[in-house]
Protein backbone atom coordinates (compact mmCIF):
# COMPACT_ATOMS: atom_id res chain seq x y z
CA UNK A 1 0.00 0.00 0.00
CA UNK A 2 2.99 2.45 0.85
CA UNK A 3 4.53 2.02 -2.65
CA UNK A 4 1.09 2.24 -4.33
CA UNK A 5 0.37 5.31 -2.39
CA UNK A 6 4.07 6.83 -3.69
CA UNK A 7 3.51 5.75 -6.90
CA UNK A 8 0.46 7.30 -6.95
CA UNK A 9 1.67 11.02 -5.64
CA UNK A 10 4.48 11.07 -8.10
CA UNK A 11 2.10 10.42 -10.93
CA UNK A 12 0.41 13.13 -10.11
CA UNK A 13 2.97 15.73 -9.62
CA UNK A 14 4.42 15.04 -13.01
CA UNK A 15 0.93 15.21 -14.53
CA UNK A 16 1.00 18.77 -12.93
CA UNK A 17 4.30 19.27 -15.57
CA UNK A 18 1.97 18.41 -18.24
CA UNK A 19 4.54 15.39 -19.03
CA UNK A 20 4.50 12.26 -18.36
CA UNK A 21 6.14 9.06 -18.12
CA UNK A 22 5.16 6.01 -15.92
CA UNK A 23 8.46 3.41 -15.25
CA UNK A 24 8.97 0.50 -12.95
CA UNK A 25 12.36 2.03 -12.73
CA UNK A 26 12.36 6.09 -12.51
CA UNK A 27 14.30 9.23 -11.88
CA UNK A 28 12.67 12.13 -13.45
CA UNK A 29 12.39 15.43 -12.87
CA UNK A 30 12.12 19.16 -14.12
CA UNK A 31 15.06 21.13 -15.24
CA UNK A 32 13.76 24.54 -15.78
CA UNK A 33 10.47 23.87 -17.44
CA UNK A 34 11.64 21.21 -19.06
CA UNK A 35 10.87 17.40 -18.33
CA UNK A 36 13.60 14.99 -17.67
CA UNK A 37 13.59 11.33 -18.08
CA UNK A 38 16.19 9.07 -17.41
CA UNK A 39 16.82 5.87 -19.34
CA UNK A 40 18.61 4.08 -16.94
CA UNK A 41 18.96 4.71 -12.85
CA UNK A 42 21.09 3.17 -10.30
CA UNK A 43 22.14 4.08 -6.97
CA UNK A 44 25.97 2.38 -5.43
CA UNK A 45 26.65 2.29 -1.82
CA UNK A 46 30.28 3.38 -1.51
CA UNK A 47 32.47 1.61 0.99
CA UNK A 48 32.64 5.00 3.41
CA UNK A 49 29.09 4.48 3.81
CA UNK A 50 27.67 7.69 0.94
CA UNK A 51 25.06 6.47 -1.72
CA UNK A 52 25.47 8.07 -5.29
CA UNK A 53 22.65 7.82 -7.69
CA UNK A 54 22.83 7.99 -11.04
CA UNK A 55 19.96 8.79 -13.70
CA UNK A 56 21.20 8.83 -17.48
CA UNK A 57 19.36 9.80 -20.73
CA UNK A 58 20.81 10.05 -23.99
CA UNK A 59 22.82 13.61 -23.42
CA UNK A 60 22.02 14.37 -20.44
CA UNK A 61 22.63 12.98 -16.65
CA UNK A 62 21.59 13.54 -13.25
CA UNK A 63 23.86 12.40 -9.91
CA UNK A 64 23.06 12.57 -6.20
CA UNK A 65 25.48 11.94 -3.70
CA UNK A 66 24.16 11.56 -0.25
CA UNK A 67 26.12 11.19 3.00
CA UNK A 68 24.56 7.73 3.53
CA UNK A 69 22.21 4.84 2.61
CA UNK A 70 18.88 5.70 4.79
CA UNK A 71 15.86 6.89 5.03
CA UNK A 72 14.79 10.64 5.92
CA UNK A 73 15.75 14.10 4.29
CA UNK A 74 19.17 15.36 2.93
CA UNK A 75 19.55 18.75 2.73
CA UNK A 76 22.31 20.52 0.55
CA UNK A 77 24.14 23.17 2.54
CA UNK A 78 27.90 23.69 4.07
CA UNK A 79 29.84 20.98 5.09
CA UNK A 80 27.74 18.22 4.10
CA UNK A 81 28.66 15.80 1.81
CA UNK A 82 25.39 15.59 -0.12
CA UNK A 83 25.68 17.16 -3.68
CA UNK A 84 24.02 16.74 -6.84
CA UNK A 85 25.25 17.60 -10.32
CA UNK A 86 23.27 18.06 -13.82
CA UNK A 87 25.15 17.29 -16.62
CA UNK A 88 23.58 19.11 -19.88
CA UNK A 89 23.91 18.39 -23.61
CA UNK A 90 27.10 20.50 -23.93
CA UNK A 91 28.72 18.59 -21.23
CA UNK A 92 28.41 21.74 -19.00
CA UNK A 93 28.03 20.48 -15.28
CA UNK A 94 25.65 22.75 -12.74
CA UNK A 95 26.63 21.92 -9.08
CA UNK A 96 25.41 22.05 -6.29
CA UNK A 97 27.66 24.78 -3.21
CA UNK A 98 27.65 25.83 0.23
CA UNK A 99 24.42 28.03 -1.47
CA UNK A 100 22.08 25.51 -3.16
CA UNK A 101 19.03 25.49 -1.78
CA UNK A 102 16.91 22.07 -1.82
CA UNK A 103 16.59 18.38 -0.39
CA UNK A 104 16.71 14.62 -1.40
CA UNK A 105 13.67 12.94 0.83
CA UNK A 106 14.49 8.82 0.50
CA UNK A 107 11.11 7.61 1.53
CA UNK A 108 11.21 4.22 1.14
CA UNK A 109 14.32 1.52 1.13
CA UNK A 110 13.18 -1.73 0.30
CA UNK A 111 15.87 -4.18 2.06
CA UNK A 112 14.47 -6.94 0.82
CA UNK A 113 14.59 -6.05 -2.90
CA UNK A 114 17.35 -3.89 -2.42
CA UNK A 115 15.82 -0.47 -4.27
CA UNK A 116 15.26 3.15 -2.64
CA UNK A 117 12.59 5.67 -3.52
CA UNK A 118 11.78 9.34 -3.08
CA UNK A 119 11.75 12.87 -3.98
CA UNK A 120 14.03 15.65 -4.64
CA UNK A 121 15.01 19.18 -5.75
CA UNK A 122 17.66 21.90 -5.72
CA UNK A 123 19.23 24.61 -7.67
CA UNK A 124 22.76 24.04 -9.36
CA UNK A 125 25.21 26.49 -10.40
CA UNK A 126 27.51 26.90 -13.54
CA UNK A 127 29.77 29.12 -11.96
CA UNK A 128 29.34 32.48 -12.92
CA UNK A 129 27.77 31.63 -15.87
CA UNK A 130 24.15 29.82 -15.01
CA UNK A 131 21.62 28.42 -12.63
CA UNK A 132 19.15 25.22 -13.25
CA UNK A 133 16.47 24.45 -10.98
CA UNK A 134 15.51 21.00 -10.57
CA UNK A 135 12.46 20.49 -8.98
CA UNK A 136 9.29 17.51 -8.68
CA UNK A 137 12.00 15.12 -8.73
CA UNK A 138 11.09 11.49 -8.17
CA UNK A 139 13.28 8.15 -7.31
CA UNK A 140 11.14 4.86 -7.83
CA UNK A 141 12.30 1.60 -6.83
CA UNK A 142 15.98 2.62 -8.20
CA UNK A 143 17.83 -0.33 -7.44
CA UNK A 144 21.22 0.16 -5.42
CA UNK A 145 23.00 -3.23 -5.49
CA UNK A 146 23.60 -5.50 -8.50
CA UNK A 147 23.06 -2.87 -11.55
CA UNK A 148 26.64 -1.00 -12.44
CA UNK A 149 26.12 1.71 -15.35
CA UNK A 150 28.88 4.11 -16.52
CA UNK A 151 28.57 7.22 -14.78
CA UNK A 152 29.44 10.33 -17.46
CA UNK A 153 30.93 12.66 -14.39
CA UNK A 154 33.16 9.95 -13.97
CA UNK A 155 35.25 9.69 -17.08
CA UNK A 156 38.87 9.09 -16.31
CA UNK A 157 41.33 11.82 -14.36
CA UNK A 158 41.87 15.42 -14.99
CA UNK A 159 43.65 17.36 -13.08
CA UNK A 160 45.98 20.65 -13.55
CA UNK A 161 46.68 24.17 -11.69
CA UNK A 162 45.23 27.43 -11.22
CA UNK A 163 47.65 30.38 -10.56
CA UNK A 164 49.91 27.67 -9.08
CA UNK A 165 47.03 25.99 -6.89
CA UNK A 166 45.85 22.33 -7.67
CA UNK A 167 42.71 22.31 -9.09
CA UNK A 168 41.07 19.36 -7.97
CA UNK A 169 37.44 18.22 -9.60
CA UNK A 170 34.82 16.29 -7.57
CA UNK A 171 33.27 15.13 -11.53
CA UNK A 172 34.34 14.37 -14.93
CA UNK A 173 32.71 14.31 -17.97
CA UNK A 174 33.77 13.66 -21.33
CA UNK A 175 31.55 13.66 -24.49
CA UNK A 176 31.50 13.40 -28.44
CA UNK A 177 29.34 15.74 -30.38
CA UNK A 178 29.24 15.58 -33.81
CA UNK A 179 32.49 17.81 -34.44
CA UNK A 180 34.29 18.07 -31.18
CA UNK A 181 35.54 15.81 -27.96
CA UNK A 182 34.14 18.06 -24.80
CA UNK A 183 36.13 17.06 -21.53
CA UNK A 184 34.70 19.42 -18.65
CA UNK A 185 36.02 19.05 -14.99
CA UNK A 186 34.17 20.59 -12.23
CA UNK A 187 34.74 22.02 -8.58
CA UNK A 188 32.29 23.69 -6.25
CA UNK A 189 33.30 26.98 -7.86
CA UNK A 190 34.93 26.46 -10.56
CA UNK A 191 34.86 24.88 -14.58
CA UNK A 192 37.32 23.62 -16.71
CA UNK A 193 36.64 22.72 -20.42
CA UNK A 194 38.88 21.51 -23.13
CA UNK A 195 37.42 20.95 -26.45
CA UNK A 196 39.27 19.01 -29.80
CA UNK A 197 38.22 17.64 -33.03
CA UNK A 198 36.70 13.77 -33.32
CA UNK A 199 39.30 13.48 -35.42
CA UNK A 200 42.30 14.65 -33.08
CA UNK A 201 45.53 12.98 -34.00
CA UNK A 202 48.67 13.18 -31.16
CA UNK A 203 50.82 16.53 -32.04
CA UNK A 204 51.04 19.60 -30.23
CA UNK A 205 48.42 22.30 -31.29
CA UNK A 206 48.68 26.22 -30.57
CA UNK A 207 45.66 28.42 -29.05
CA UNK A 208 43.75 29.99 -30.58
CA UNK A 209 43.49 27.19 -33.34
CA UNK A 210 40.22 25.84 -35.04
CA UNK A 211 38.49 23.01 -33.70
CA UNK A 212 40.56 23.51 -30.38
CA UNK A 213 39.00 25.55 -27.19
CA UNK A 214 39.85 25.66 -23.92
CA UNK A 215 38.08 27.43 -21.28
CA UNK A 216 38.43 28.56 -17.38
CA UNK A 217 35.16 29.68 -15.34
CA UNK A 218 35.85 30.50 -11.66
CA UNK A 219 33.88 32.42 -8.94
CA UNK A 220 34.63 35.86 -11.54
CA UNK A 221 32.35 34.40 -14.24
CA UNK A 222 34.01 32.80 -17.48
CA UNK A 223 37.84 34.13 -18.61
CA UNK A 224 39.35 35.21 -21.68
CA UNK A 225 41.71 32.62 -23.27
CA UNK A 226 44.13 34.43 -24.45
CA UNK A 227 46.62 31.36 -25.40
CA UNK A 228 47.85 27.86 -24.61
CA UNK A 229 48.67 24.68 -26.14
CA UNK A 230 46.82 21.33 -25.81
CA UNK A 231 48.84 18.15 -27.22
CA UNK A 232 47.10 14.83 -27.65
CA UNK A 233 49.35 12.24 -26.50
CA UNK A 234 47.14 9.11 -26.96
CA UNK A 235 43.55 8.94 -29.33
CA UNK A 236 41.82 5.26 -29.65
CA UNK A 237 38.85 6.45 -31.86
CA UNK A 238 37.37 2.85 -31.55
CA UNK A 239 37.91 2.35 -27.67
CA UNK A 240 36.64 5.98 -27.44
CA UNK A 241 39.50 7.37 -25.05
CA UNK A 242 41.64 9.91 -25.15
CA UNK A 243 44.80 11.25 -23.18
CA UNK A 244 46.06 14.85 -23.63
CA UNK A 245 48.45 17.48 -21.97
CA UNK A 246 47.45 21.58 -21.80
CA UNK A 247 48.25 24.59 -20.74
CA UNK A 248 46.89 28.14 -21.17
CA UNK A 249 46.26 31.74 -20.04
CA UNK A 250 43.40 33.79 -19.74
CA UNK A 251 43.09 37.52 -19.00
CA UNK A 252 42.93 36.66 -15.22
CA UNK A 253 44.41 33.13 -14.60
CA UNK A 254 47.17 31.02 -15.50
CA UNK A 255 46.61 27.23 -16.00
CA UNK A 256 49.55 25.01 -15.90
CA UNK A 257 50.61 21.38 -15.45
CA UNK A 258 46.43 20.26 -17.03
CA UNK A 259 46.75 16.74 -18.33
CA UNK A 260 43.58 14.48 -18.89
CA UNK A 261 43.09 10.27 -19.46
CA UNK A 262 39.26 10.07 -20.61
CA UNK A 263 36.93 7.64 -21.99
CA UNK A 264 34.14 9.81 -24.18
C-alpha cells in the first residue's frame, strides 16, 4: 500500500508538468520547465558508507550523492557531503555549493529487494555563468546493489593548476558531439573545459586554433583565453579514449601542469 500510495503522488505531480512518463524504474524530474527522463537509474553504496545515484538519458545525466544509505531528508548546505550535479547536452556540469538550496527525501528503502525511492530538488550552479532548478524530482524503486552503469561525471582523471594551486574536480565528464571531444572538470566553484576535433591525431596544437577551445570559469564568471597549447598524446577512436596534456592563459588566470586520461 505504501509504494502504491508513492507511486500514486508522483504520478500526479508530473501530470501537474503536463509530461509524463510512468516506469517501474524512474528518476525524473524538471530542469527549468523542461521534463527529464532518465533511461537508466542506479544508486551504489560506496564503501565509506555515501550512496550516489545515477539517472542517465541520452545527453544528459543527473547524480546525487548523499552522506549515507537511509531513510529521511538530505539537505544541501555547508559541510555536508550531499551534492548533486546536472550534466547538460554541452557537457556543461551545474553543481550544487555551500548556497544551493533544496533536499533529497528517500522515503522508502526496500531491504528486501534492495531499491530506494523518493523525492528531490535543488538549484545548481555553472559558476558564474548559469543556474538550473531542478524540482518535482522522483526516485522509484531505483535499485542500489547488482546494476553497475557508466557514470558520465566519472570519465577518467583530470587534473591541472590554477595560478599555481591544484585544481582538484569532484566530476568528470567527457563527451562526443558531432564535431568536437568536450572534456569538462568541475569544482564547487569552478569549470574547466577543453574541447578538440573527433578526429584529433597526437601533435602539439597552438591556441587559438580551429576546432581547439579551452576554457576557465571560476567564482569571476568565465575568462578570456588568451593562449595555450593542448597536445594529444594518446587517441583510440574505436575504444573511445583519449589522453592529452594543456596549458593556457586567460586575462585573469594562469593554468599550468592540465593533463587528462578520458573515456568519451
Amino acid at each position: 500500500m505504501k509504494k502504491l500510495l508513492f507511486l500514486l503522488v508522483a504520478t500526479i505531480s508530473l501530470i501537474s508538468c503536463e509530461d509524463t512518463k510512468t516506469n517501474t524504474v524512474a528518476l525524473q524530474a524538471k530542469v527549468d520547465n523542461t521534463l527529464y527522463i532518465s533511461t537508466e537509474a542506479s544508486a551504489d553504496a560506496n564503501p565509506n558508507g555515501t550512496v550516489t545515484i545515477l539517472g542517465l538519458s541520452r545527453d544528459e545525466s543527473i547524480k546525487i550523492h548523499l552522506s549515507r544509505l537511509a531513510e529521511g531528508n538530505f539537505n544541501f548546505q555547508e559541510g555536508s557531503r550531499n551534492y548533486a550535479i546536472y550534466t547538460d547536452m554541452g557537457g556543461n556540469m551545474y553543481t550544487t555549493n555551500q548556497d544551493s538550496e533544496g533536499v533529497v527525501t528517500i522515503s522508502e528503502l526496500n531491504e528486501t529487494n534492495k531499491t530506494l525511492s523518493g523525492t528531490f530538488k535543488f538549484n545548481a550552479f555553472l559558476p558564474g555563468i548559469d543556474t538550473v532548478f531542478v524540482s518535482k524530482g522522483v526516485l522509484y524503486d531505483v535499485p542500489y546493489i547488482g546494476v553497475n552503469i557508466d557514470d558520465p561525471n566519472n570519465a577518467g582523471t583530470f587534473s591541472a593548476k590554477v595560478n599555481g594551486v591544484l585544481f582538484t574536480p569532484v566530476a568528470v565528464s567527457s563527451r562526443s558531439s558531432d564535431n568536437a571531444i568536450i572534456t569538462s572538470a568541475s569544482t564547487d566553484n569552478a569549470i574547466m573545459m577543453i574541447s578538440v576535433p573527433t578526429d584529433a591525431e597526437p601533435g602539439e596544437y597552438s591556441l587559438p586554433r580551429a576546432g581547439f577551445t579551452a576554457r576557465y570559469q571560476g567564482v569571476n564568471g568565465l575568462e578570456t583565453t588568451a593562449s595555450g597549447t593542448v597536445q594529444i598524446l594518446e587517441h583510440n577512436v574505436a575504444a573511445q579514449t583519449i589522453k592529452a596534456a594543456f596549458s593556457f592563459v586567460t586575462d585573469m588566470s594562469e593554468i599550468t601542469e592540465g593533463q587528462f586520461n578520458v573515456s568519451y
